[in-house]
Protein backbone atom coordinates (compact mmCIF):
# COMPACT_ATOMS: atom_id res chain seq x y z
CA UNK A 1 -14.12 10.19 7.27
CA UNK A 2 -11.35 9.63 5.16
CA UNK A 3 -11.22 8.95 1.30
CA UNK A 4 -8.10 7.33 -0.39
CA UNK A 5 -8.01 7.54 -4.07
CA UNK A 6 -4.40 5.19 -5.83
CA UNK A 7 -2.70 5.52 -8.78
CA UNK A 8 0.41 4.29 -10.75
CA UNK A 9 -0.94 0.78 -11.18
CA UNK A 10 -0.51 -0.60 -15.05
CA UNK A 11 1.45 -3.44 -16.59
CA UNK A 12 5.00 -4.35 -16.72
CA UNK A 13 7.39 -6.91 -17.97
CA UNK A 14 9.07 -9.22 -14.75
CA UNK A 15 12.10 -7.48 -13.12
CA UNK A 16 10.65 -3.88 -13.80
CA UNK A 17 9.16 -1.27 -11.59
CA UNK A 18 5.94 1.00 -10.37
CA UNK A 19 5.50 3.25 -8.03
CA UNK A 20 1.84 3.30 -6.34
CA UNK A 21 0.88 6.50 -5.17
CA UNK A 22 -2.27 6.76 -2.72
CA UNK A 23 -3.74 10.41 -2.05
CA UNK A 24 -5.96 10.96 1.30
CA UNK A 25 -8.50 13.52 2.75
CA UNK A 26 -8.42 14.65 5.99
CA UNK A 27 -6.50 17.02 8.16
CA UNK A 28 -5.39 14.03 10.58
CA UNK A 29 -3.27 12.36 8.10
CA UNK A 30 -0.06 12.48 9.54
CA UNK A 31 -1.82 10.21 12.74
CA UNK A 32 -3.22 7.71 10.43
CA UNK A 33 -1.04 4.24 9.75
CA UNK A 34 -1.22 3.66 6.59
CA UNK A 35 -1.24 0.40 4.53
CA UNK A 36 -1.05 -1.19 1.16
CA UNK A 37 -2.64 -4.68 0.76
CA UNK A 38 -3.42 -6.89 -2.61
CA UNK A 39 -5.98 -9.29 -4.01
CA UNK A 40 -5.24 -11.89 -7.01
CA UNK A 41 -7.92 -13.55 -8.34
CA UNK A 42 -9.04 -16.47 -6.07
CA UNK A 43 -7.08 -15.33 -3.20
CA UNK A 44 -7.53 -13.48 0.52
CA UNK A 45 -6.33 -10.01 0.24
CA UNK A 46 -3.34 -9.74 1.58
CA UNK A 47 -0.99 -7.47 3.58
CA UNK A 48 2.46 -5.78 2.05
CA UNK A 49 3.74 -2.53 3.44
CA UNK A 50 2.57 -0.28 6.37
CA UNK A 51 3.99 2.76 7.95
CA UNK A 52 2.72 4.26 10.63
CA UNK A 53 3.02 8.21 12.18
CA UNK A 54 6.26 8.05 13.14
CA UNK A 55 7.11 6.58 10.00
CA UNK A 56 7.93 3.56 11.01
CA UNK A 57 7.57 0.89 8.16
CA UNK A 58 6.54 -3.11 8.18
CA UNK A 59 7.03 -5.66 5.51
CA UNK A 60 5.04 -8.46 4.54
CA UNK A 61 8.38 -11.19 3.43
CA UNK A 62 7.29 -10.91 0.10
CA UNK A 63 8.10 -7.24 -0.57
CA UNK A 64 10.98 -7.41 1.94
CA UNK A 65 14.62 -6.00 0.24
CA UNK A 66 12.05 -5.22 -2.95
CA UNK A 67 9.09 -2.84 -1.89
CA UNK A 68 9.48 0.62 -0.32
CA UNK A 69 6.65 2.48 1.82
CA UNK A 70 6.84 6.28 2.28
CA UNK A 71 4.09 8.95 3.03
CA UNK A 72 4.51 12.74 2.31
CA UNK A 73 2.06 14.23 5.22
CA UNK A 74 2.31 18.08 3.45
CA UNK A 75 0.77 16.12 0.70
CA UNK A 76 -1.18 13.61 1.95
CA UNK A 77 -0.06 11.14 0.58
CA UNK A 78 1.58 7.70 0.56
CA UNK A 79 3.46 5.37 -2.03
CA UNK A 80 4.46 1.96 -2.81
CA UNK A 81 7.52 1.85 -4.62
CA UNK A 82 7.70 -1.97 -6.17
CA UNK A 83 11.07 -2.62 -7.76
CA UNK A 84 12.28 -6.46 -8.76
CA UNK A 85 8.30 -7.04 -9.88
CA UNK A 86 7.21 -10.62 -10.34
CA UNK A 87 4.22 -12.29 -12.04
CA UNK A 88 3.02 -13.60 -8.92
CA UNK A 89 3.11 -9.57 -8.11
CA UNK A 90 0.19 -9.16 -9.97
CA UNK A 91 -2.85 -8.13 -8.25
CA UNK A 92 -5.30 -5.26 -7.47
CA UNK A 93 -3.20 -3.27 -5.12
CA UNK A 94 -5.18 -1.73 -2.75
CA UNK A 95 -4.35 1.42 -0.05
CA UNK A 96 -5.62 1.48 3.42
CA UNK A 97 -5.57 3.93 6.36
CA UNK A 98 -6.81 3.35 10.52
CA UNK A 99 -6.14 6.27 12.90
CA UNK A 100 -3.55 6.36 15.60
CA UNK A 101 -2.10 2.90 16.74
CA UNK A 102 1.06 3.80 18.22
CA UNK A 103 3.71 1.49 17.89
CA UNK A 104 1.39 -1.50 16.50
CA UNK A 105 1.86 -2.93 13.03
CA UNK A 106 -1.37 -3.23 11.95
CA UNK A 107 -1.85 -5.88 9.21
CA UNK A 108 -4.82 -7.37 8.91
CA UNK A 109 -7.80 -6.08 6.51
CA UNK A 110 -9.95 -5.75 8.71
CA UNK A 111 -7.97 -3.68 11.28
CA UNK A 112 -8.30 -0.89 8.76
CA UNK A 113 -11.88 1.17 8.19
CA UNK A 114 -11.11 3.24 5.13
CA UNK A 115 -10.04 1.55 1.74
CA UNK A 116 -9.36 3.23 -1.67
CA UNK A 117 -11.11 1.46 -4.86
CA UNK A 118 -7.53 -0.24 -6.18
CA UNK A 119 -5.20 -0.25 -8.74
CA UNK A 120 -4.36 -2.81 -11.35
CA UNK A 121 -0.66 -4.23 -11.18
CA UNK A 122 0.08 -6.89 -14.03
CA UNK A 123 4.00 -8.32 -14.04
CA UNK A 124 4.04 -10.28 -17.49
CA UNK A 125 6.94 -13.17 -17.55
């Protein structure tokens, strides 16, 4: 079992930047592919960034050239750093982990079995 807890959501003017942070249990972490996704109001949750063990990272075009995934396996942890934010940015970001998969970008929500509870981004205009 692994729990994921985020943090660093909060609210900031367009152009500006956060950096999501998303702690994990677990003594397999540096196996896991991990993931950040996002939910607006009224929408699917969506993909944005994943890395996987051998720290190979995958974009979703919207964060491409703006968004940077890393993961710290002494710490267990992995972050989203959002620069160039957007209103339609805002959402309940949301970080994800699945155990080995190799070489495969995994990006669908439903692909991944452990979830953290979310974090609040709002990107005012």
């Amino acid at each position: 079992q692994v729990q994921l807890v985020e943090s660093g959501g909060g609210l900031v003017q367009a152009g500006g930047s956060l950096r999501l942070s998303c702690a994990a249990s677990g003594r397999t972490f540096s196996t896991y592919s991990m993931g950040w996704f996002r939910q607006a109001p009224g929408k699917e949750r969506e993909f944005v960034a994943g890395i996987n063990w051998s720290v190979v990272t995958y974009y979703a075009d919207s964060a491409k050239g703006r968004f940077t995934i890393s993961r710290d396996n002494a710490k267990n942890t992995v972050s989203l750093q959002m620069n160039g934010l957007k209103p339609e940015d805002t959402a309940v970001y949301y970080c994800a982990a699945v155990g080995y998969s190799g070489s495969y970008h995994v990006t669908q929500p439903d692909e991944y079995p452990y979830w953290g509870q979310g974090t609040q981004v709002t990107v005012s205009s």
